[in-house]
N, C-alpha and C. Protein backbone atom coordinates (compact mmCIF):
# COMPACT_ATOMS: atom_id res chain seq x y z
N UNK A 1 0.83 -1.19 0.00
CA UNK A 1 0.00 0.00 0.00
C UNK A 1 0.88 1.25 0.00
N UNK A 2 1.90 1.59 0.93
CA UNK A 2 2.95 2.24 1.14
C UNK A 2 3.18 2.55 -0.26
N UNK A 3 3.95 1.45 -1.05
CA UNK A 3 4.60 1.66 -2.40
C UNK A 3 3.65 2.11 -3.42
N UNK A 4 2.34 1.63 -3.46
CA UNK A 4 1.47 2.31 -4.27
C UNK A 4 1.46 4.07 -3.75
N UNK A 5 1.05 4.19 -3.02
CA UNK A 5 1.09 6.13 -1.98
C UNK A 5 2.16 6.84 -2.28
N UNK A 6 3.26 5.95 -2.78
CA UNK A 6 4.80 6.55 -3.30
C UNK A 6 4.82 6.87 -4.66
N UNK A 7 4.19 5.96 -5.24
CA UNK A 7 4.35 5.67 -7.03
C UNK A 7 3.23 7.04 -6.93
N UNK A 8 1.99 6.89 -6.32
CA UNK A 8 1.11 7.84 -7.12
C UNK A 8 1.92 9.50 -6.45
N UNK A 9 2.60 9.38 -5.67
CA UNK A 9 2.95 11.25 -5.22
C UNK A 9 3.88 11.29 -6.27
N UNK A 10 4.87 10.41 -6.61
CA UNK A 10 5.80 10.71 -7.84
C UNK A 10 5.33 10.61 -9.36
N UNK A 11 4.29 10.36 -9.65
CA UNK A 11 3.73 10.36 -10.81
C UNK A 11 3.20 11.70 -10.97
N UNK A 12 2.18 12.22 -9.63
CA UNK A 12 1.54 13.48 -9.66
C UNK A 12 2.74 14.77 -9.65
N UNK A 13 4.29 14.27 -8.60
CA UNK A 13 4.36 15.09 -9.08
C UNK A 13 5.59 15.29 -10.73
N UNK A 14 5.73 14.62 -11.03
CA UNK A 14 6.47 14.89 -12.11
C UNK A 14 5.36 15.16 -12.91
N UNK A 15 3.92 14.94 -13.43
CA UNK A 15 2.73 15.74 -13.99
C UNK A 15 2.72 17.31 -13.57
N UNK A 16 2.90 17.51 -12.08
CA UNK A 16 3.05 19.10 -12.11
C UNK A 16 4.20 19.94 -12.48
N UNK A 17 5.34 18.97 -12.73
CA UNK A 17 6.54 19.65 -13.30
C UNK A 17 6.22 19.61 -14.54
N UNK A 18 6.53 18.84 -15.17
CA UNK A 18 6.63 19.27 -16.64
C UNK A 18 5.09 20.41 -17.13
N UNK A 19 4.15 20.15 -15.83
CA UNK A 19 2.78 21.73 -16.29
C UNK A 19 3.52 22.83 -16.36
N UNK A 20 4.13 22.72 -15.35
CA UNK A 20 5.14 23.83 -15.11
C UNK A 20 6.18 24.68 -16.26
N UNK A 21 6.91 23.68 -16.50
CA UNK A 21 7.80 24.00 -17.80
C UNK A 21 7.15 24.54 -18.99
N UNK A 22 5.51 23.68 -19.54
CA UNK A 22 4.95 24.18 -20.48
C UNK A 22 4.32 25.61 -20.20
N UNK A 23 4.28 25.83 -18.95
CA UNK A 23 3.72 27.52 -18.59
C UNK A 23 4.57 28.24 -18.88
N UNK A 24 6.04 27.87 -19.09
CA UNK A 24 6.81 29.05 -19.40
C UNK A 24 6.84 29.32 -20.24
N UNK A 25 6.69 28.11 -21.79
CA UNK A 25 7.10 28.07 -22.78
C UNK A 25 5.69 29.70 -23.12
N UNK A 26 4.82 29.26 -22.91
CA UNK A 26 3.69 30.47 -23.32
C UNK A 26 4.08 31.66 -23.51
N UNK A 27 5.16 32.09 -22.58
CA UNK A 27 5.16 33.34 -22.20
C UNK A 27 5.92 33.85 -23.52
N UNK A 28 6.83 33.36 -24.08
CA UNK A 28 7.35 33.46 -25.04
C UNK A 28 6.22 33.40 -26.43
N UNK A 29 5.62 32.24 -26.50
CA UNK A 29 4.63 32.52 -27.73
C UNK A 29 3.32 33.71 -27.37
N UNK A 30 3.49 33.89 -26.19
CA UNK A 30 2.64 35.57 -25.98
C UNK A 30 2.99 36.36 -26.33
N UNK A 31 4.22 36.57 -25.81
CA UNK A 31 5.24 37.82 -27.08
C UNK A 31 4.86 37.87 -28.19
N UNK A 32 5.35 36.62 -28.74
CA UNK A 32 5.31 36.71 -30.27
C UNK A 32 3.81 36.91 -31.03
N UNK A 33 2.83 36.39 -30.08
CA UNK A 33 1.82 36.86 -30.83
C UNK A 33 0.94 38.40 -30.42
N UNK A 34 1.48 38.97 -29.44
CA UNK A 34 1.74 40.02 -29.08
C UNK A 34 2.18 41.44 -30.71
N UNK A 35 3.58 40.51 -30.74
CA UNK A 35 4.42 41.55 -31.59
C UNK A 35 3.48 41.80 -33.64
N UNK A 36 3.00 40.44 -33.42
CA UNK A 36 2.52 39.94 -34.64
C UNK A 36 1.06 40.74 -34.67
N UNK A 37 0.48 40.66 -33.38
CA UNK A 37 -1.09 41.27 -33.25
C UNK A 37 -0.71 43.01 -33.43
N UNK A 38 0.53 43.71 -32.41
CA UNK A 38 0.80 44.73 -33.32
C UNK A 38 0.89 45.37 -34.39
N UNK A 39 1.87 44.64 -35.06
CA UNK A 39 2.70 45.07 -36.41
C UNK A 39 1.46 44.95 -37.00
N UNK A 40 0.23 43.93 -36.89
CA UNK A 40 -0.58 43.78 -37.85
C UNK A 40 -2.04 45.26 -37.56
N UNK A 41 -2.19 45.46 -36.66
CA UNK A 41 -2.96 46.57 -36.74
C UNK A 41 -2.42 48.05 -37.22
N UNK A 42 -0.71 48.17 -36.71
CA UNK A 42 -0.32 49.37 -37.35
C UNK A 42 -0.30 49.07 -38.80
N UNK A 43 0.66 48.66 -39.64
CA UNK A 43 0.80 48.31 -40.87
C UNK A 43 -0.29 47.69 -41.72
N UNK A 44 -0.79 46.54 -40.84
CA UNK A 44 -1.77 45.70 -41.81
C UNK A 44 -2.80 46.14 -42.91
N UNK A 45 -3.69 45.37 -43.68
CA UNK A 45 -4.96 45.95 -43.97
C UNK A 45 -6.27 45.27 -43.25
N UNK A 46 -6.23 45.12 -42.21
CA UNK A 46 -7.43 44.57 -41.05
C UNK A 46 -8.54 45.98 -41.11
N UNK A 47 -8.20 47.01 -41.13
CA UNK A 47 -8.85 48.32 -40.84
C UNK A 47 -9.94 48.09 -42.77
N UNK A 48 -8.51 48.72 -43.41
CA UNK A 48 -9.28 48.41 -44.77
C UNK A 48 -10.20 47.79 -45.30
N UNK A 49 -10.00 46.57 -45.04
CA UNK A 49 -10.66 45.19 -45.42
C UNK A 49 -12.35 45.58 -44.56
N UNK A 50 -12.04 45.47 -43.59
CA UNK A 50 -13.44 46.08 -42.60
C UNK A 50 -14.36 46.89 -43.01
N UNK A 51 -13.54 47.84 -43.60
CA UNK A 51 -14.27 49.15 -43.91
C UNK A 51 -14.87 48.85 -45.20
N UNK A 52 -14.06 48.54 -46.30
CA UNK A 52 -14.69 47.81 -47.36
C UNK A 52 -15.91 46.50 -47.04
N UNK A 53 -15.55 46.09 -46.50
CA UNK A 53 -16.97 45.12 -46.12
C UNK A 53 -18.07 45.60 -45.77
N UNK A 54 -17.75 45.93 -44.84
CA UNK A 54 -19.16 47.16 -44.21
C UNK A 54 -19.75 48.31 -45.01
N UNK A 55 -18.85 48.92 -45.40
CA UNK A 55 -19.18 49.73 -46.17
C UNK A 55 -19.42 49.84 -47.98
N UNK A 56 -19.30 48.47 -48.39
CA UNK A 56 -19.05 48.83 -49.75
C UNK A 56 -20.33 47.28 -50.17
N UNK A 57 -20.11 46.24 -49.47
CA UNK A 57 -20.94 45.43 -49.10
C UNK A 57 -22.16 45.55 -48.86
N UNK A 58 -21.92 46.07 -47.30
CA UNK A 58 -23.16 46.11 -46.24
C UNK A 58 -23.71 45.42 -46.10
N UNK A 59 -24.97 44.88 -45.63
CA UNK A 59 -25.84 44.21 -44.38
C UNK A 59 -25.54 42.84 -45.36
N UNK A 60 -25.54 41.99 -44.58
CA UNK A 60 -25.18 40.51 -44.98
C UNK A 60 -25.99 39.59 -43.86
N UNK A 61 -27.25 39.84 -44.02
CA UNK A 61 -28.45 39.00 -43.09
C UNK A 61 -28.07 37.35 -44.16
N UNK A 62 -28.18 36.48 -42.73
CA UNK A 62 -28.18 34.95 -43.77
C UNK A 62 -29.20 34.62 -44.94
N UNK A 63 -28.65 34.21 -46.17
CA UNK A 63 -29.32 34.24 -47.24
C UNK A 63 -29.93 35.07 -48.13
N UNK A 64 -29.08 36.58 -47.79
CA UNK A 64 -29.47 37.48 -48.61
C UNK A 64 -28.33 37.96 -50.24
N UNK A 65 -28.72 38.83 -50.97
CA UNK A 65 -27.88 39.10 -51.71
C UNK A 65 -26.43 39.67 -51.51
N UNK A 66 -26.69 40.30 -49.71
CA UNK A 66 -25.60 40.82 -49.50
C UNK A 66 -24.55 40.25 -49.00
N UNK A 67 -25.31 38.73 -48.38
CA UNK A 67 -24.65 37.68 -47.73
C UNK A 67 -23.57 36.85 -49.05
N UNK A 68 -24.30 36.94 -50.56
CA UNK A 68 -23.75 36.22 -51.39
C UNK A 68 -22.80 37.37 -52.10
N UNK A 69 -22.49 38.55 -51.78
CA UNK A 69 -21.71 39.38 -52.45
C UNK A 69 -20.74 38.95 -51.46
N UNK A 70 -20.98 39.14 -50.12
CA UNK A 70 -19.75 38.71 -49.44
C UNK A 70 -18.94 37.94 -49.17
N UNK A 71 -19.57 36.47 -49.64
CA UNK A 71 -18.93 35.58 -49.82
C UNK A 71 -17.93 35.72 -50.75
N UNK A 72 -18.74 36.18 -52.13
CA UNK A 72 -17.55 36.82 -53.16
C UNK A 72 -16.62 37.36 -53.23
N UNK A 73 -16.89 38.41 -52.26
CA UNK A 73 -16.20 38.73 -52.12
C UNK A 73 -14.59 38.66 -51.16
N UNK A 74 -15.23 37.94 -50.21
CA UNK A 74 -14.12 37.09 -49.11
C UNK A 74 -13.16 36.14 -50.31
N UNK A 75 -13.67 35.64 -51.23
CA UNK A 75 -13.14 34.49 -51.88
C UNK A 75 -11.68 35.63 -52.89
N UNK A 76 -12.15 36.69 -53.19
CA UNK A 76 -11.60 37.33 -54.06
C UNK A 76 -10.44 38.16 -53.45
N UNK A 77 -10.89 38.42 -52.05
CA UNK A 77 -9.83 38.55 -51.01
C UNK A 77 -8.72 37.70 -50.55
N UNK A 78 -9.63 36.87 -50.47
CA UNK A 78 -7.85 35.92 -50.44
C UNK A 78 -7.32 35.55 -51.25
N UNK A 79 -7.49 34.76 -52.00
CA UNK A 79 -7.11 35.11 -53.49
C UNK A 79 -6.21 36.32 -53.90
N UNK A 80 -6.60 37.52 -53.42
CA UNK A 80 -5.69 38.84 -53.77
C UNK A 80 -4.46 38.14 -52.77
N UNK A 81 -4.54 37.92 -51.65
CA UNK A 81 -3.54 38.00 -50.79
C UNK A 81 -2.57 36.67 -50.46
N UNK A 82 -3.08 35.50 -51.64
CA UNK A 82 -2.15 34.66 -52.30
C UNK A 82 -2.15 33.10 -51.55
N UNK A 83 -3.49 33.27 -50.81
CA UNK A 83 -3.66 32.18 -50.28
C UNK A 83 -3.85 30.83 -51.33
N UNK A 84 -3.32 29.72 -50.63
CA UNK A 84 -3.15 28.68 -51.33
C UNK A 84 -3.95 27.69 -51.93
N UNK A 85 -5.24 27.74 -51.30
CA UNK A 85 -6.12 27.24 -51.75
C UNK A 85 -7.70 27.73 -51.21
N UNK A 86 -8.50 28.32 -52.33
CA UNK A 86 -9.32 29.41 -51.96
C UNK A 86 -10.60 28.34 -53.09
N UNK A 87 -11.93 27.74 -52.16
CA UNK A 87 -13.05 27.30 -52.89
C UNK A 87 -14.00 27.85 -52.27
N UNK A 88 -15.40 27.56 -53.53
CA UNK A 88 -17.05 27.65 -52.35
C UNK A 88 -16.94 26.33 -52.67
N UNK A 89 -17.98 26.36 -51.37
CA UNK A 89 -18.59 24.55 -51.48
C UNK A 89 -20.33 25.22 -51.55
N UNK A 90 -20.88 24.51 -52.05
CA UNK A 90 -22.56 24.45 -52.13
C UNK A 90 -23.00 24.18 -50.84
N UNK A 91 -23.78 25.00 -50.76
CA UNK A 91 -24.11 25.08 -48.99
C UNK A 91 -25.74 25.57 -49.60
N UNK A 92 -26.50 25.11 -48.49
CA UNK A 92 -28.11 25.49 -48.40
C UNK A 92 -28.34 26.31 -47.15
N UNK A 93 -28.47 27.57 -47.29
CA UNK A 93 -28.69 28.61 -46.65
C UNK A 93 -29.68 28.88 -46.39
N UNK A 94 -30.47 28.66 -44.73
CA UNK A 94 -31.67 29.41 -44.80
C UNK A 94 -32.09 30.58 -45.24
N UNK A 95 -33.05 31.12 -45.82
CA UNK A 95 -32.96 32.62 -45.77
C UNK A 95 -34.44 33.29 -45.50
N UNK A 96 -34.19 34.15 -45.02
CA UNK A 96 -35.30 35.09 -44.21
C UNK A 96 -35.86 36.21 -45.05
N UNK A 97 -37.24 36.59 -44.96
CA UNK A 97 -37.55 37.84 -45.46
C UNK A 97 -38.83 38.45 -44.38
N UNK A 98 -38.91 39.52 -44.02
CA UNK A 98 -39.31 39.99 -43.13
C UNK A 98 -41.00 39.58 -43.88
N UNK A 99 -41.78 39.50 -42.70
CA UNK A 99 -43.24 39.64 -43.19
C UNK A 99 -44.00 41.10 -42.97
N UNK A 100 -45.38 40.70 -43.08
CA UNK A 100 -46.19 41.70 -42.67
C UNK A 100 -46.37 42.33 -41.81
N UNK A 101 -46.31 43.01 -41.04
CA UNK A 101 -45.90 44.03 -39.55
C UNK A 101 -47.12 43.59 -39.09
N UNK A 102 -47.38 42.37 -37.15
CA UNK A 102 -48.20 42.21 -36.73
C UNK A 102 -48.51 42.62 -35.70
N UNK A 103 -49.72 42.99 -34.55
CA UNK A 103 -49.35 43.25 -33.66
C UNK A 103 -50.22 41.97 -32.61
N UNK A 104 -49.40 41.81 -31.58
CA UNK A 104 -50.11 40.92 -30.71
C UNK A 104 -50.64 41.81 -29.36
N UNK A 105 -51.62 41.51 -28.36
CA UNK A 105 -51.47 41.92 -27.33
C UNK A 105 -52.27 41.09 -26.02
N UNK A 106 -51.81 41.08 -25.18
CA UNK A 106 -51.95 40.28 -24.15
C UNK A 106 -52.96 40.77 -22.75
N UNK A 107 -54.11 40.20 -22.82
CA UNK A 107 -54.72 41.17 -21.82
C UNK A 107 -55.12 40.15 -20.93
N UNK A 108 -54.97 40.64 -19.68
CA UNK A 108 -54.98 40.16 -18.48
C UNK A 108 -56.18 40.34 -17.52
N UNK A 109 -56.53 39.71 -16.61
CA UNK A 109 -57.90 40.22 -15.97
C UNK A 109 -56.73 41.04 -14.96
């Protein structure tokens, strides 16, 4: 029993060492994605791209025309920016259209 109570404290703790070691490693890929999340908002085109969507696009409710320009347009975007492999797949999209304006009301004794 003893030797089992031994095996499991040295199992647990060499599990909390090596947790340990991998916590440090983070700190380093935080940096880096730190430096990368920078450089990419000063320099990038994240701002651009946005603004063109929203603005040149606009409303992209599921299954609308604006939803299928944007797709287009996403596809044509990467594509500009040299990605390696850029498809649509056929997808069945619900789509919505507003109805007749109703009113309900609820009366209570």
């Amino acid at each position: 029993m003893r030797r089992n109570l031994v095996l499991a404290f040295l199992a647990s703790l060499a599990f909390c060492t090596q947790t340990a070691l991998y916590a440090q490693d983070n700190t380093d890929d935080a940096k880096t994605v730190r430096v990368l999340f920078d450089e990419t908002l000063k320099n990038g085109d994240s701002y651009r791209l946005l603004d063109e969507l929203c603005n040149r696009i606009g409303p992209r409710l599921s299954g609308s025309e604006g939803a299928a320009k944007a797709v287009e347009w996403g596809k044509r975007v990467m594509e500009s920016l040299g990605f390696d492999r850029v498809y649509l797949q056929e997808v069945m999209v619900p789509h919505w259209e507003r109805g007749e304006k109703e009113q309900a009301r609820i009366v209570g004794e």
